[in-house]
C-alpha atoms as a PDB file:
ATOM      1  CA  UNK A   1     -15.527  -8.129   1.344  1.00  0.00           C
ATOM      2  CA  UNK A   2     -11.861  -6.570   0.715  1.00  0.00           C
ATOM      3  CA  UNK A   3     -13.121  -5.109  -2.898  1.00  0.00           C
ATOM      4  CA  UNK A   4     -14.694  -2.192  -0.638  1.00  0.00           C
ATOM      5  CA  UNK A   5     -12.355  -1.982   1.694  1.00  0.00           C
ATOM      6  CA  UNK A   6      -8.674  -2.414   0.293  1.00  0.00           C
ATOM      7  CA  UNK A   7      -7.211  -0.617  -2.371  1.00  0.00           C
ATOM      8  CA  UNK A   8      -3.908  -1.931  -3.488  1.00  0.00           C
ATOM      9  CA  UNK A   9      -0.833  -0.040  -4.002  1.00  0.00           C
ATOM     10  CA  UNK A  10       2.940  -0.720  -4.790  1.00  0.00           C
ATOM     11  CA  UNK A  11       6.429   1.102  -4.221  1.00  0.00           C
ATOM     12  CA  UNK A  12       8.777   2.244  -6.530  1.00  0.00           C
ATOM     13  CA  UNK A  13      11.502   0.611  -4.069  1.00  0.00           C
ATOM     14  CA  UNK A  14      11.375  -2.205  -6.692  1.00  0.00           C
ATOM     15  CA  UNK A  15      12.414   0.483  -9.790  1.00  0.00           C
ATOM     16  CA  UNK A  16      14.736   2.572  -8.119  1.00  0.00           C
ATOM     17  CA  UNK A  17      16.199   1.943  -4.733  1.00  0.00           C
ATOM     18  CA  UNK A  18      16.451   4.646  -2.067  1.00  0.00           C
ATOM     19  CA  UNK A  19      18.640   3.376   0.467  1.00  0.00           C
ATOM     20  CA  UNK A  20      21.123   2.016  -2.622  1.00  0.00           C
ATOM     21  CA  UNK A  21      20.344   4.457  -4.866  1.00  0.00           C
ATOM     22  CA  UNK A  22      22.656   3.175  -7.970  1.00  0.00           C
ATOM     23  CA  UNK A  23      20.079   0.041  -8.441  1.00  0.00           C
ATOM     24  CA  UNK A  24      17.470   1.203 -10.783  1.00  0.00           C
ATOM     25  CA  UNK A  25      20.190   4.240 -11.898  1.00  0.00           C
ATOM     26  CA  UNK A  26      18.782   3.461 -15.483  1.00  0.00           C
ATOM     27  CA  UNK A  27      14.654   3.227 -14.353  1.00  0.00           C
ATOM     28  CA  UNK A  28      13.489   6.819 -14.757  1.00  0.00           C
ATOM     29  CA  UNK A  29      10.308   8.164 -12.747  1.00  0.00           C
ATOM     30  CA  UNK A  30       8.103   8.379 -15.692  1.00  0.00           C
ATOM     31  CA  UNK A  31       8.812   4.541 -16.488  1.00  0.00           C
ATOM     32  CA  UNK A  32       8.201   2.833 -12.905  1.00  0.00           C
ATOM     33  CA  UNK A  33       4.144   4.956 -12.516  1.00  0.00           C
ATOM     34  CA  UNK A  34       3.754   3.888 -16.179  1.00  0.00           C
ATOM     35  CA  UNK A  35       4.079   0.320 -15.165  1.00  0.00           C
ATOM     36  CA  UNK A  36       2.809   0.901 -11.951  1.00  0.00           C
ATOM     37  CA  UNK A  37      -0.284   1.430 -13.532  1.00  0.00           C
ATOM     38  CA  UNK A  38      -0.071  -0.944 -16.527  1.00  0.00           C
ATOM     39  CA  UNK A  39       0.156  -4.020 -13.771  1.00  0.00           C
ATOM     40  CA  UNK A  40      -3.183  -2.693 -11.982  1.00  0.00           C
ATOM     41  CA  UNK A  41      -1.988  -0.598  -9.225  1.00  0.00           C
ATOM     42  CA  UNK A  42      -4.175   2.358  -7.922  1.00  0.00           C
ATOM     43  CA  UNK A  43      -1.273   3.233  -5.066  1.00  0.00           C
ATOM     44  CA  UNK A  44       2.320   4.807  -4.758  1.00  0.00           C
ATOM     45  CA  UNK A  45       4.524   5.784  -1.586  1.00  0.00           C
ATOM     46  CA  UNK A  46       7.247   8.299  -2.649  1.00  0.00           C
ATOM     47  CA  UNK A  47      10.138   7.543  -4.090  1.00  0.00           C
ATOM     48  CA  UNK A  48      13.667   9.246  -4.398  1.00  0.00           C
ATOM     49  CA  UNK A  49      12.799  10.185  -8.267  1.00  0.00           C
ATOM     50  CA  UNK A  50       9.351  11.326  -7.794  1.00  0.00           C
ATOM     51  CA  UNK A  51       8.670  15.373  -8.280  1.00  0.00           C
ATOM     52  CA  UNK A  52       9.208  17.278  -5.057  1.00  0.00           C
ATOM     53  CA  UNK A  53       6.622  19.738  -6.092  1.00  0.00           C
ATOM     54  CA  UNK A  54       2.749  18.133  -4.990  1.00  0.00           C
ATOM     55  CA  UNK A  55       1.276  19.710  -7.886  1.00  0.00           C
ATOM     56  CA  UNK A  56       3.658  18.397 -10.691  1.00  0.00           C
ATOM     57  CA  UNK A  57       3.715  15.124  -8.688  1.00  0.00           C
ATOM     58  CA  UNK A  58      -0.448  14.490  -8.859  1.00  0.00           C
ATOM     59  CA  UNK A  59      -0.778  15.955 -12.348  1.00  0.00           C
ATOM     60  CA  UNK A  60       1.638  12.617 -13.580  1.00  0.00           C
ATOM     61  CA  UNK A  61      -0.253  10.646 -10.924  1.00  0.00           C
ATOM     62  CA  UNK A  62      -3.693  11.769 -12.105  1.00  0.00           C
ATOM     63  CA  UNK A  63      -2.943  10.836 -15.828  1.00  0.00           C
ATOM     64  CA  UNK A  64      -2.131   7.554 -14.903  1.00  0.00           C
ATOM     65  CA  UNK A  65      -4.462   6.965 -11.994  1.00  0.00           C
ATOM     66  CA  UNK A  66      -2.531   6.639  -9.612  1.00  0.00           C
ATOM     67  CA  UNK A  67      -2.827   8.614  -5.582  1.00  0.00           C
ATOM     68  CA  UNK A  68      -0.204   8.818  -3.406  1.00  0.00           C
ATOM     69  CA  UNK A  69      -0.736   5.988  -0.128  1.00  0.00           C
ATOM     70  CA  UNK A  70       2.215   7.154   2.159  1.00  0.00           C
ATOM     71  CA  UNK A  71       5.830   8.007   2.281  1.00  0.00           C
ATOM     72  CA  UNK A  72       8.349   6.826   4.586  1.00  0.00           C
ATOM     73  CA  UNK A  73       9.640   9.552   7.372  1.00  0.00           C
ATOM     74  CA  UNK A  74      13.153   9.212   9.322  1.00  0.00           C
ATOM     75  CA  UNK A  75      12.840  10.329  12.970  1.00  0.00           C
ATOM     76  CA  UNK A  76      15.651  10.904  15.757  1.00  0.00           C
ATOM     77  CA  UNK A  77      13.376  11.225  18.732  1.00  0.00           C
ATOM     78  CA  UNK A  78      16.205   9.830  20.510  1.00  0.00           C
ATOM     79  CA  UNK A  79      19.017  11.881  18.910  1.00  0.00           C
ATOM     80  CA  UNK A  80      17.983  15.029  18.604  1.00  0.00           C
ATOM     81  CA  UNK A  81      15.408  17.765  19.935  1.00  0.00           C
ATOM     82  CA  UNK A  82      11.986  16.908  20.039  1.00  0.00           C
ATOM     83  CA  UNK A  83      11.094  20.508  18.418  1.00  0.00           C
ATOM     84  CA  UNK A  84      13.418  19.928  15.406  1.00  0.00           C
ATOM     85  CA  UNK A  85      11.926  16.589  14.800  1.00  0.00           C
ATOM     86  CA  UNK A  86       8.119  18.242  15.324  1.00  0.00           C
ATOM     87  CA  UNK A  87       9.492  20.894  12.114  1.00  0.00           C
ATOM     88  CA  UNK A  88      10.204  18.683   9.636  1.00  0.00           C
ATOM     89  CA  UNK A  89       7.403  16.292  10.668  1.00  0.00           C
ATOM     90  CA  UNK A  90       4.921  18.738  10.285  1.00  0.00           C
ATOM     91  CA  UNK A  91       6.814  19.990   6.796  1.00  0.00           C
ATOM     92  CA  UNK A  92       6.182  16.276   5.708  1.00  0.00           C
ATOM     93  CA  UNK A  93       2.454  16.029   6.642  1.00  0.00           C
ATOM     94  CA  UNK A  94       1.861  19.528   4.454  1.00  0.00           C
ATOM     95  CA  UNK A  95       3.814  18.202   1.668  1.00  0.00           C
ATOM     96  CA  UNK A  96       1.842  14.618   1.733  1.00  0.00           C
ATOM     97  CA  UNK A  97      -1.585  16.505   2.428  1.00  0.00           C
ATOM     98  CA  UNK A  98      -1.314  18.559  -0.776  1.00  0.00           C
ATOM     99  CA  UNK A  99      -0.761  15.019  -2.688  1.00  0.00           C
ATOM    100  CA  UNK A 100      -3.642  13.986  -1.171  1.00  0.00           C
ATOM    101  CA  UNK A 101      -2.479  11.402   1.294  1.00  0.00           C
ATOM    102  CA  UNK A 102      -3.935  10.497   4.677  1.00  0.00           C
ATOM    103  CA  UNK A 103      -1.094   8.117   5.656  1.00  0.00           C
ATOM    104  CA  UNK A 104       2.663   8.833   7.061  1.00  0.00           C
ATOM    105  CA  UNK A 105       4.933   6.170   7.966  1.00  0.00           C
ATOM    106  CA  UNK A 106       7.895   7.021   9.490  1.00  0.00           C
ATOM    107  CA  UNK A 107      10.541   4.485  11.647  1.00  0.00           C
ATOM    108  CA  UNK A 108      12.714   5.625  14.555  1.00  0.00           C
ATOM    109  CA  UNK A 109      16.285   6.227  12.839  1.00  0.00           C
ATOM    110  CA  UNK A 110      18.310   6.448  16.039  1.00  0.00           C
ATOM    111  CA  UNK A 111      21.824   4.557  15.496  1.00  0.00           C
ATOM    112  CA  UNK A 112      20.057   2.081  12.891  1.00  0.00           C
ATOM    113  CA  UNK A 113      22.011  -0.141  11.186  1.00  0.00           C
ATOM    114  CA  UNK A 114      19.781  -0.507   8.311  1.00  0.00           C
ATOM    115  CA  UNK A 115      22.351   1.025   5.939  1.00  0.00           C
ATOM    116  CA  UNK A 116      25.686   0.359   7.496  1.00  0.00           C
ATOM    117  CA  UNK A 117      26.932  -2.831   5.327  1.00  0.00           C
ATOM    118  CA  UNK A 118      29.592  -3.074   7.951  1.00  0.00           C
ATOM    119  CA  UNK A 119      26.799  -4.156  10.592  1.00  0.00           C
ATOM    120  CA  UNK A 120      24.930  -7.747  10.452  1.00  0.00           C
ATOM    121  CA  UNK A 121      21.579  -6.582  10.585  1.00  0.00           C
ATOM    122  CA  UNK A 122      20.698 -10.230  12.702  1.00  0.00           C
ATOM    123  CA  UNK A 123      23.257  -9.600  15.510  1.00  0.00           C
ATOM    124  CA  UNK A 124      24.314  -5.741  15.341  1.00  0.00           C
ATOM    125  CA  UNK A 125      20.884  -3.736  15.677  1.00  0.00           C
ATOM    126  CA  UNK A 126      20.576  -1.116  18.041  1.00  0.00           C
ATOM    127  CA  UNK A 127      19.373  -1.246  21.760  1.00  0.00           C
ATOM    128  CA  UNK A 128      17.932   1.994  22.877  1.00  0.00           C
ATOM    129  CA  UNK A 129      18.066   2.780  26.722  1.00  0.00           C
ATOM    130  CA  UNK A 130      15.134   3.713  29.029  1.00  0.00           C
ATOM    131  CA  UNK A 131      15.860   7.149  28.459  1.00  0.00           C
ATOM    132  CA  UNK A 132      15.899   6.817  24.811  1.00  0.00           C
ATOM    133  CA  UNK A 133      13.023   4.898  24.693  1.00  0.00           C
ATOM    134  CA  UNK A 134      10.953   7.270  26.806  1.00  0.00           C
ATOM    135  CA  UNK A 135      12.067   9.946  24.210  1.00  0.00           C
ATOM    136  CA  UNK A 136      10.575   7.622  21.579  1.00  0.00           C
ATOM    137  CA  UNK A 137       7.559   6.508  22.401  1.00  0.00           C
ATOM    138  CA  UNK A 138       6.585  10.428  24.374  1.00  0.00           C
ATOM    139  CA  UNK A 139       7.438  11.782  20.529  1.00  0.00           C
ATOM    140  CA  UNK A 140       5.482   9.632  18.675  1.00  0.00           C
ATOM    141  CA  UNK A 141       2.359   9.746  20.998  1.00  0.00           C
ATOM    142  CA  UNK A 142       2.614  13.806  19.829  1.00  0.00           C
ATOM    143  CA  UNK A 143       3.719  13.054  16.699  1.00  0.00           C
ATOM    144  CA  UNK A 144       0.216  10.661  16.400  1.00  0.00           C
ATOM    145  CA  UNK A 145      -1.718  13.405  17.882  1.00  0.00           C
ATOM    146  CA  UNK A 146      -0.399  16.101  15.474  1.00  0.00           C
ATOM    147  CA  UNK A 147      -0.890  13.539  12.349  1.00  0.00           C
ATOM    148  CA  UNK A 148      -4.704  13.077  13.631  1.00  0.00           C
ATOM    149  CA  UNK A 149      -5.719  16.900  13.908  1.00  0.00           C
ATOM    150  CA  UNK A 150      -4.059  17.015  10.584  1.00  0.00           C
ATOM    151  CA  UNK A 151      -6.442  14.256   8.974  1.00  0.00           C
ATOM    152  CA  UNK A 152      -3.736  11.707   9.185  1.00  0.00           C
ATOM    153  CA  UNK A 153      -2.620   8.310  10.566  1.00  0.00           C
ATOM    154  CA  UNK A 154       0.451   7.913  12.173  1.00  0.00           C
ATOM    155  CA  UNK A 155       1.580   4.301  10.870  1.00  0.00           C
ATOM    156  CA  UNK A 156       4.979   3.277  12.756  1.00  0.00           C
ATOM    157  CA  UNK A 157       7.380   1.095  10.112  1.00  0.00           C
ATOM    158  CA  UNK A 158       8.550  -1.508  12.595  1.00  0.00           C
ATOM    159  CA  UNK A 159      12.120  -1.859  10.893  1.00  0.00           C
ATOM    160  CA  UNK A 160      15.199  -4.326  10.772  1.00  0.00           C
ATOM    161  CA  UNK A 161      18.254  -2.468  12.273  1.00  0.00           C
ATOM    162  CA  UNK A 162      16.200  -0.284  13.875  1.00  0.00           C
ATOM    163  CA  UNK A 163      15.713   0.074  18.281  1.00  0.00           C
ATOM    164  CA  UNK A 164      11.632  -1.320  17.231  1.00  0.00           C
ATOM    165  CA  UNK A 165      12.088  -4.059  15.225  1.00  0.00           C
ATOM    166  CA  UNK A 166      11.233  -7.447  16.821  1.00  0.00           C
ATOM    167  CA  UNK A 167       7.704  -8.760  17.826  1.00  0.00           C
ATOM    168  CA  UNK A 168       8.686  -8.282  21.208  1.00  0.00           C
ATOM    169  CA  UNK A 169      10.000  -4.415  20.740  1.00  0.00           C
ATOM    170  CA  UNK A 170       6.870  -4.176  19.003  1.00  0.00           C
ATOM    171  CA  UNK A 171       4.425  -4.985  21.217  1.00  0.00           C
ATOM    172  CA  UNK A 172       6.324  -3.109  23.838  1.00  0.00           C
ATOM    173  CA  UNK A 173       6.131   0.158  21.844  1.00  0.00           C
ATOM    174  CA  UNK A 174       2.379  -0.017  20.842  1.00  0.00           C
ATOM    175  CA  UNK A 175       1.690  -0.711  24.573  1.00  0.00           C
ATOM    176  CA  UNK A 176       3.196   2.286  25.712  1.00  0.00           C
ATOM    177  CA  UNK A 177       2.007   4.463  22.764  1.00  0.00           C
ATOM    178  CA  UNK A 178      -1.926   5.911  22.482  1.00  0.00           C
ATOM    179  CA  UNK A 179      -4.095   3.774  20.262  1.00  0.00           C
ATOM    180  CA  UNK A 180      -6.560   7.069  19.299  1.00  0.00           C
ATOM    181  CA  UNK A 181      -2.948   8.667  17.716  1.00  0.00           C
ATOM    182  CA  UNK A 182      -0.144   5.556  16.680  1.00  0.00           C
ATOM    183  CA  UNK A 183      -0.997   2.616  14.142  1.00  0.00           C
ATOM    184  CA  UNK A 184       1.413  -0.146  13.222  1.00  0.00           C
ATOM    185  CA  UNK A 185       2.807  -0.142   9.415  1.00  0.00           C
ATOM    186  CA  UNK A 186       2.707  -4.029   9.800  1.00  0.00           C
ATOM    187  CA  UNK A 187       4.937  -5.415   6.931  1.00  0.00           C
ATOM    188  CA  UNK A 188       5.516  -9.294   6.215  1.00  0.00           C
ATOM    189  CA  UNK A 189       8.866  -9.087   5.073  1.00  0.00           C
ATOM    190  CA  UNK A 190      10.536  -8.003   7.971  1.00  0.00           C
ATOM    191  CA  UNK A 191       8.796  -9.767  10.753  1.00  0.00           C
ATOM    192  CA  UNK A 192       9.973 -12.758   8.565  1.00  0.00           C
ATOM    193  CA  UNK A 193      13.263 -11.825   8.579  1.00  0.00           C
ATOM    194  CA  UNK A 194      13.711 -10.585  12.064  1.00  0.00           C
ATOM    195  CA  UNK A 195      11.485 -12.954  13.943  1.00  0.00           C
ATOM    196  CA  UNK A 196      10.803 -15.887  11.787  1.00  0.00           C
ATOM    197  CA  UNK A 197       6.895 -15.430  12.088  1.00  0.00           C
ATOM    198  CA  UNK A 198       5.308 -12.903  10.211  1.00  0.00           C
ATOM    199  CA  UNK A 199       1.598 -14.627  10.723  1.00  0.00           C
ATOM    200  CA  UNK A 200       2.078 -14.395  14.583  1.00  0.00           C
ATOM    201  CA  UNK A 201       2.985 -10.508  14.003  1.00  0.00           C
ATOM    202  CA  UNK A 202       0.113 -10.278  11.860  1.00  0.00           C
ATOM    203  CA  UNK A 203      -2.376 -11.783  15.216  1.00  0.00           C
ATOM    204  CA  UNK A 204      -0.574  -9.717  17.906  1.00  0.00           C
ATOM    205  CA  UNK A 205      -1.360  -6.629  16.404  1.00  0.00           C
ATOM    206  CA  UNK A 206      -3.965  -6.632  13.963  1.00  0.00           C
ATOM    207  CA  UNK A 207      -6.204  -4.423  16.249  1.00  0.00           C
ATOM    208  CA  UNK A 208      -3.469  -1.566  15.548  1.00  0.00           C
ATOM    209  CA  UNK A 209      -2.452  -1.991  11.774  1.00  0.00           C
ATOM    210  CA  UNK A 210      -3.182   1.214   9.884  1.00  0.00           C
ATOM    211  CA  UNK A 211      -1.241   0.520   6.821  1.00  0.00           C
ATOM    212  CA  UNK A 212      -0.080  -3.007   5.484  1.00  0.00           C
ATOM    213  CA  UNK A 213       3.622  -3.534   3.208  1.00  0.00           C
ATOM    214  CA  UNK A 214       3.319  -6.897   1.559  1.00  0.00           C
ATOM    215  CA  UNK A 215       6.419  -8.248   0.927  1.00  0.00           C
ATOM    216  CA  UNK A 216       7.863 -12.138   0.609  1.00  0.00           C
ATOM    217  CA  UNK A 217      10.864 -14.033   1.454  1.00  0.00           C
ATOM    218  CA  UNK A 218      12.930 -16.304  -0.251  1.00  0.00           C
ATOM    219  CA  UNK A 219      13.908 -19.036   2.339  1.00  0.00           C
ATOM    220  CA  UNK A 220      17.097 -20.104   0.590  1.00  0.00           C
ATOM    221  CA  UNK A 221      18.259 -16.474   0.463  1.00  0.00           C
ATOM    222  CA  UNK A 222      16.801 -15.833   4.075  1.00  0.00           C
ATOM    223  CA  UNK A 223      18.475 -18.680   5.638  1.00  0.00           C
ATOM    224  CA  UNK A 224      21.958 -17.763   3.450  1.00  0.00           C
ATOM    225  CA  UNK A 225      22.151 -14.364   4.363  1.00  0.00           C
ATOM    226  CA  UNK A 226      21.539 -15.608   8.379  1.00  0.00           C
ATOM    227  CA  UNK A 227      24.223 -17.797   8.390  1.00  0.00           C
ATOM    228  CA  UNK A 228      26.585 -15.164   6.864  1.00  0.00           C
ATOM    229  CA  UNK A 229      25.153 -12.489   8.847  1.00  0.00           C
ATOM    230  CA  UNK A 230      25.039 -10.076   6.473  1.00  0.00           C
ATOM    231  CA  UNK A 231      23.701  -6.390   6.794  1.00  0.00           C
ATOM    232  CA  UNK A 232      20.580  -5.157   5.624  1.00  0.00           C
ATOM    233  CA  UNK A 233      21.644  -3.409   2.225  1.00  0.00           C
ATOM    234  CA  UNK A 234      24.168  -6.638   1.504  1.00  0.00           C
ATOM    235  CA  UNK A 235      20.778  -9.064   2.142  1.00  0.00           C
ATOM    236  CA  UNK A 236      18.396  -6.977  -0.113  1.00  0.00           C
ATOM    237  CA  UNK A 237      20.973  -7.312  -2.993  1.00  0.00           C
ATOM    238  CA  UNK A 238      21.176 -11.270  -2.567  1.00  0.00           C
ATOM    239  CA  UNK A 239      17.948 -10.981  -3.213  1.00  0.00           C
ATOM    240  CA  UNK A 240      15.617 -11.880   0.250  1.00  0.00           C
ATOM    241  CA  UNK A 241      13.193  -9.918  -0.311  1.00  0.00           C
ATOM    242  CA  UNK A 242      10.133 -10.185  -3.159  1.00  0.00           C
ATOM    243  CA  UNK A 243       6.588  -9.662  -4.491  1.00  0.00           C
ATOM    244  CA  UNK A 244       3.933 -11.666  -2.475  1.00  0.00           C
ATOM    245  CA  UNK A 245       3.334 -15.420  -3.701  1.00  0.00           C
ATOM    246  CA  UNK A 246       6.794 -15.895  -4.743  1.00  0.00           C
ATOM    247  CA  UNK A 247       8.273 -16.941  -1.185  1.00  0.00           C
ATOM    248  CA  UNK A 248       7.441 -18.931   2.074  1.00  0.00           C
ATOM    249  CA  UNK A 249       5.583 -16.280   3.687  1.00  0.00           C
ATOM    250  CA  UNK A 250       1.321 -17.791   4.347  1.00  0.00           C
ATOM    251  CA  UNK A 251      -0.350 -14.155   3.048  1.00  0.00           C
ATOM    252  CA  UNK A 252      -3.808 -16.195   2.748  1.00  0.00           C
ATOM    253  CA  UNK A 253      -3.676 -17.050   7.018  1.00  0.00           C
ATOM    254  CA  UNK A 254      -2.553 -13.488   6.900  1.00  0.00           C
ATOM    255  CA  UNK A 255      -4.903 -11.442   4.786  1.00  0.00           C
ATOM    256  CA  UNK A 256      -7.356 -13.731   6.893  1.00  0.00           C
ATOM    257  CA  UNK A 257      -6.505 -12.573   9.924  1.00  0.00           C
ATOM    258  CA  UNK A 258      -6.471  -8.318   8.420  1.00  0.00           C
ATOM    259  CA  UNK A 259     -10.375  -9.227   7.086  1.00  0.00           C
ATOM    260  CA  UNK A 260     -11.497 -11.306  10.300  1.00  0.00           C
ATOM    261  CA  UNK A 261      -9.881  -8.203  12.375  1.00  0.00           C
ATOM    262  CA  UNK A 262     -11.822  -5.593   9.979  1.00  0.00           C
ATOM    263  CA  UNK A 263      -8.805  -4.268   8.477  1.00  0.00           C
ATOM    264  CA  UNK A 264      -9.344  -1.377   5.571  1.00  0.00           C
ATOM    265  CA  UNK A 265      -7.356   0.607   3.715  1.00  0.00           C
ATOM    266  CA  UNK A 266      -3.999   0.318   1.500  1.00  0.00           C
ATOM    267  CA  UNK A 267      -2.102  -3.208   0.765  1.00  0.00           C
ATOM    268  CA  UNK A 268       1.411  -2.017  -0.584  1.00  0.00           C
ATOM    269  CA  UNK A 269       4.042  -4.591  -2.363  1.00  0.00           C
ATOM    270  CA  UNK A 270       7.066  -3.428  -1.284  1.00  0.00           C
ATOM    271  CA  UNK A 271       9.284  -5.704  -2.345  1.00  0.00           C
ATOM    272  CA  UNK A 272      13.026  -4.106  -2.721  1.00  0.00           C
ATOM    273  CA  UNK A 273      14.895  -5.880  -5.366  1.00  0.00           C
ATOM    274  CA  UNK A 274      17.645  -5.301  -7.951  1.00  0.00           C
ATOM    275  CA  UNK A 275      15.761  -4.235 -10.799  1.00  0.00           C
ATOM    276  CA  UNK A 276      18.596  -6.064 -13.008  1.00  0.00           C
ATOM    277  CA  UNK A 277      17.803  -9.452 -11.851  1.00  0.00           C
ATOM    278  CA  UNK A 278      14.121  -8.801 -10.961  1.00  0.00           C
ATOM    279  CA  UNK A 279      12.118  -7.129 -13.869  1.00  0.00           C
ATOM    280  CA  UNK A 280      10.081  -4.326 -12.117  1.00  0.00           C
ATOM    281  CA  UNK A 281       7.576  -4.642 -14.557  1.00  0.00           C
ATOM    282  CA  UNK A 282       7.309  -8.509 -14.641  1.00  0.00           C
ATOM    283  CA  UNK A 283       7.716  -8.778 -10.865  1.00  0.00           C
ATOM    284  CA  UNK A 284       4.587  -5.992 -10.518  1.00  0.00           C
ATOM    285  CA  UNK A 285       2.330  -7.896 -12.706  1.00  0.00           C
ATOM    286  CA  UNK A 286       3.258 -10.811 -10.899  1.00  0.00           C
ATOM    287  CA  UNK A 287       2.271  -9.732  -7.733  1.00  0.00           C
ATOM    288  CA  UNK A 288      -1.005  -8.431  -8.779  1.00  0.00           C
ATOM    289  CA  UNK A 289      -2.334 -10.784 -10.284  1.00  0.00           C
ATOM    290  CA  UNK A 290      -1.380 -13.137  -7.456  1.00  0.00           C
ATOM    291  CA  UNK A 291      -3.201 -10.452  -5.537  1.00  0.00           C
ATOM    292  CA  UNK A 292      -6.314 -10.800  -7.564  1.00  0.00           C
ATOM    293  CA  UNK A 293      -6.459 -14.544  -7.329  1.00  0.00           C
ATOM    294  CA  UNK A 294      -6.153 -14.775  -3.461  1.00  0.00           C
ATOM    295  CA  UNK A 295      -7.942 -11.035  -2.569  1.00  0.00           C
ATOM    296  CA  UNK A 296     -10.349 -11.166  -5.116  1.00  0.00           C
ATOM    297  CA  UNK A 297      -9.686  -7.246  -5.964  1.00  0.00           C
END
């Protein structure tokens, strides 16, 4: 059933790290699609290295066969005014349009924490207010609209550090955003992380995922970096995150779940990790094929 309906795609997060940009320094653009493709991947999201111009980009996509899936997308609904945040928005949907996209993720990047290694990402998230959250969840319901006249899903990354992180803030935000216009970008890693139960995530919502990041936990790591409360950026380099198969995280109960709810559409390992210590290449392949064996794609 899922060869018809999923395609599967991976990030370059595990090559060349945005958010710490000097892990992967050494992997150039050319190298991580190469091996991108060599593993068996048909899908990208954009990474800090990739061309900025959409025609370059798909020409080195197209000889590899590779599409673009989605790209990440910071937002201050909260922060700043709603017609600045509509402007570069909309500059974001043209730019992932002429790649040929039909998905944009973006997260709510109000006061997050996410890349303040001062800031235990377990105890120092942000809270927003009424008013803040109002701002949110009014912005994204026109963001979603805007997205769908555009050919688009709006896929909200649920994200730790962020004001919409937990199951809870979750389900609060989908209930008070338009199901015809906002999706969930439902990924394993950090419902682990933040809530403990990335399978119960997984049931909640499944009626509103639009885009799926598959990522695993290790629990040694996970339940190290806790107990030091650490912040996000200082957790990703101690290594909690990886490819899917090679933590605790039950992806058969979920990928269950995403076929018994009639889930279709991209499957992205997004696993960030030091390059150094995790071979991109060996850790893609890896993932695949453990993709193949349990997906049957």
């Amino acid at each position: 059933m899922y060869k018809n309906k999923v395609k599967l795609g991976i990030a370059p997060i595990g090559w060349t790290n945005d958010d710490i940009p000097r892990l992967g320094i050494e992997n150039t653009f050319e190298q991580c699609i190469s091996e991108m493709a060599l593993a068996g991947f048909t899908g990208s999201e954009v990474g800090n290295k990739f061309p900025k111009d959409p025609v370059i980009l798909k020409e080195y996509l197209c000889l590899r066969g590779l599409e673009i899936c989605n790209q990440w997308c910071s937002l201050y609904l909260a922060s700043i005014p709603y017609s600045k945040v509509e402007q570069a928005f909309r500059k974001q949907l043209k730019f992932l349009k002429e790649v040929g996209a039909h998905i944009i993720g973006p997260s709510e990047q109000t006061r997050s924490c996410q890349k303040d290694r001062s800031v235990s990402v377990f105890n120092g998230k942000v809270k927003f207010s009424s008013k803040e959250w109002g701002s949110v969840t009014k912005g994204i319901n026109n963001l979603g609209y805007i997205a769908r006249e555009e050919g688009f899903k709006l896929c909200y990354h649920h994200h730790m550090g962020t004001g919409i992180q937990t199951i809870e803030e979750t389900e609060c935000f989908l209930n008070d955003t338009h199901p015809d216009y906002v999706f969930l970008l439902y990924d394993s890693g950090h419902f682990m992380i933040s809530d403990g139960d990335p399978v119960l995530a997984c049931k909640r919502f499944a009626p509103r995922i639009g885009h799926v990041h598959l990522k695993d936990v290790r629990m040694d790591v996970y339940t190290l970096v806790r107990k030091k409360n650490l912040s996000f950026l200082d957790s990703v380099e101690e290594g909690v995150f990886t490819v899917p198969g090679d933590g605790c995280i039950d992806f058969p109960e979920i990928f269950s779940i995403l076929e018994g709810s009639g889930y279709e559409g991209w499957m992205v390992v997004e696993a960030e990790q030091d390059p150094v210590k995790a071979n991109p290449f060996v850790y893609a392949k890896m993932a695949k094929e453990y993709l193949t064996e349990t997906l049957g794609i």
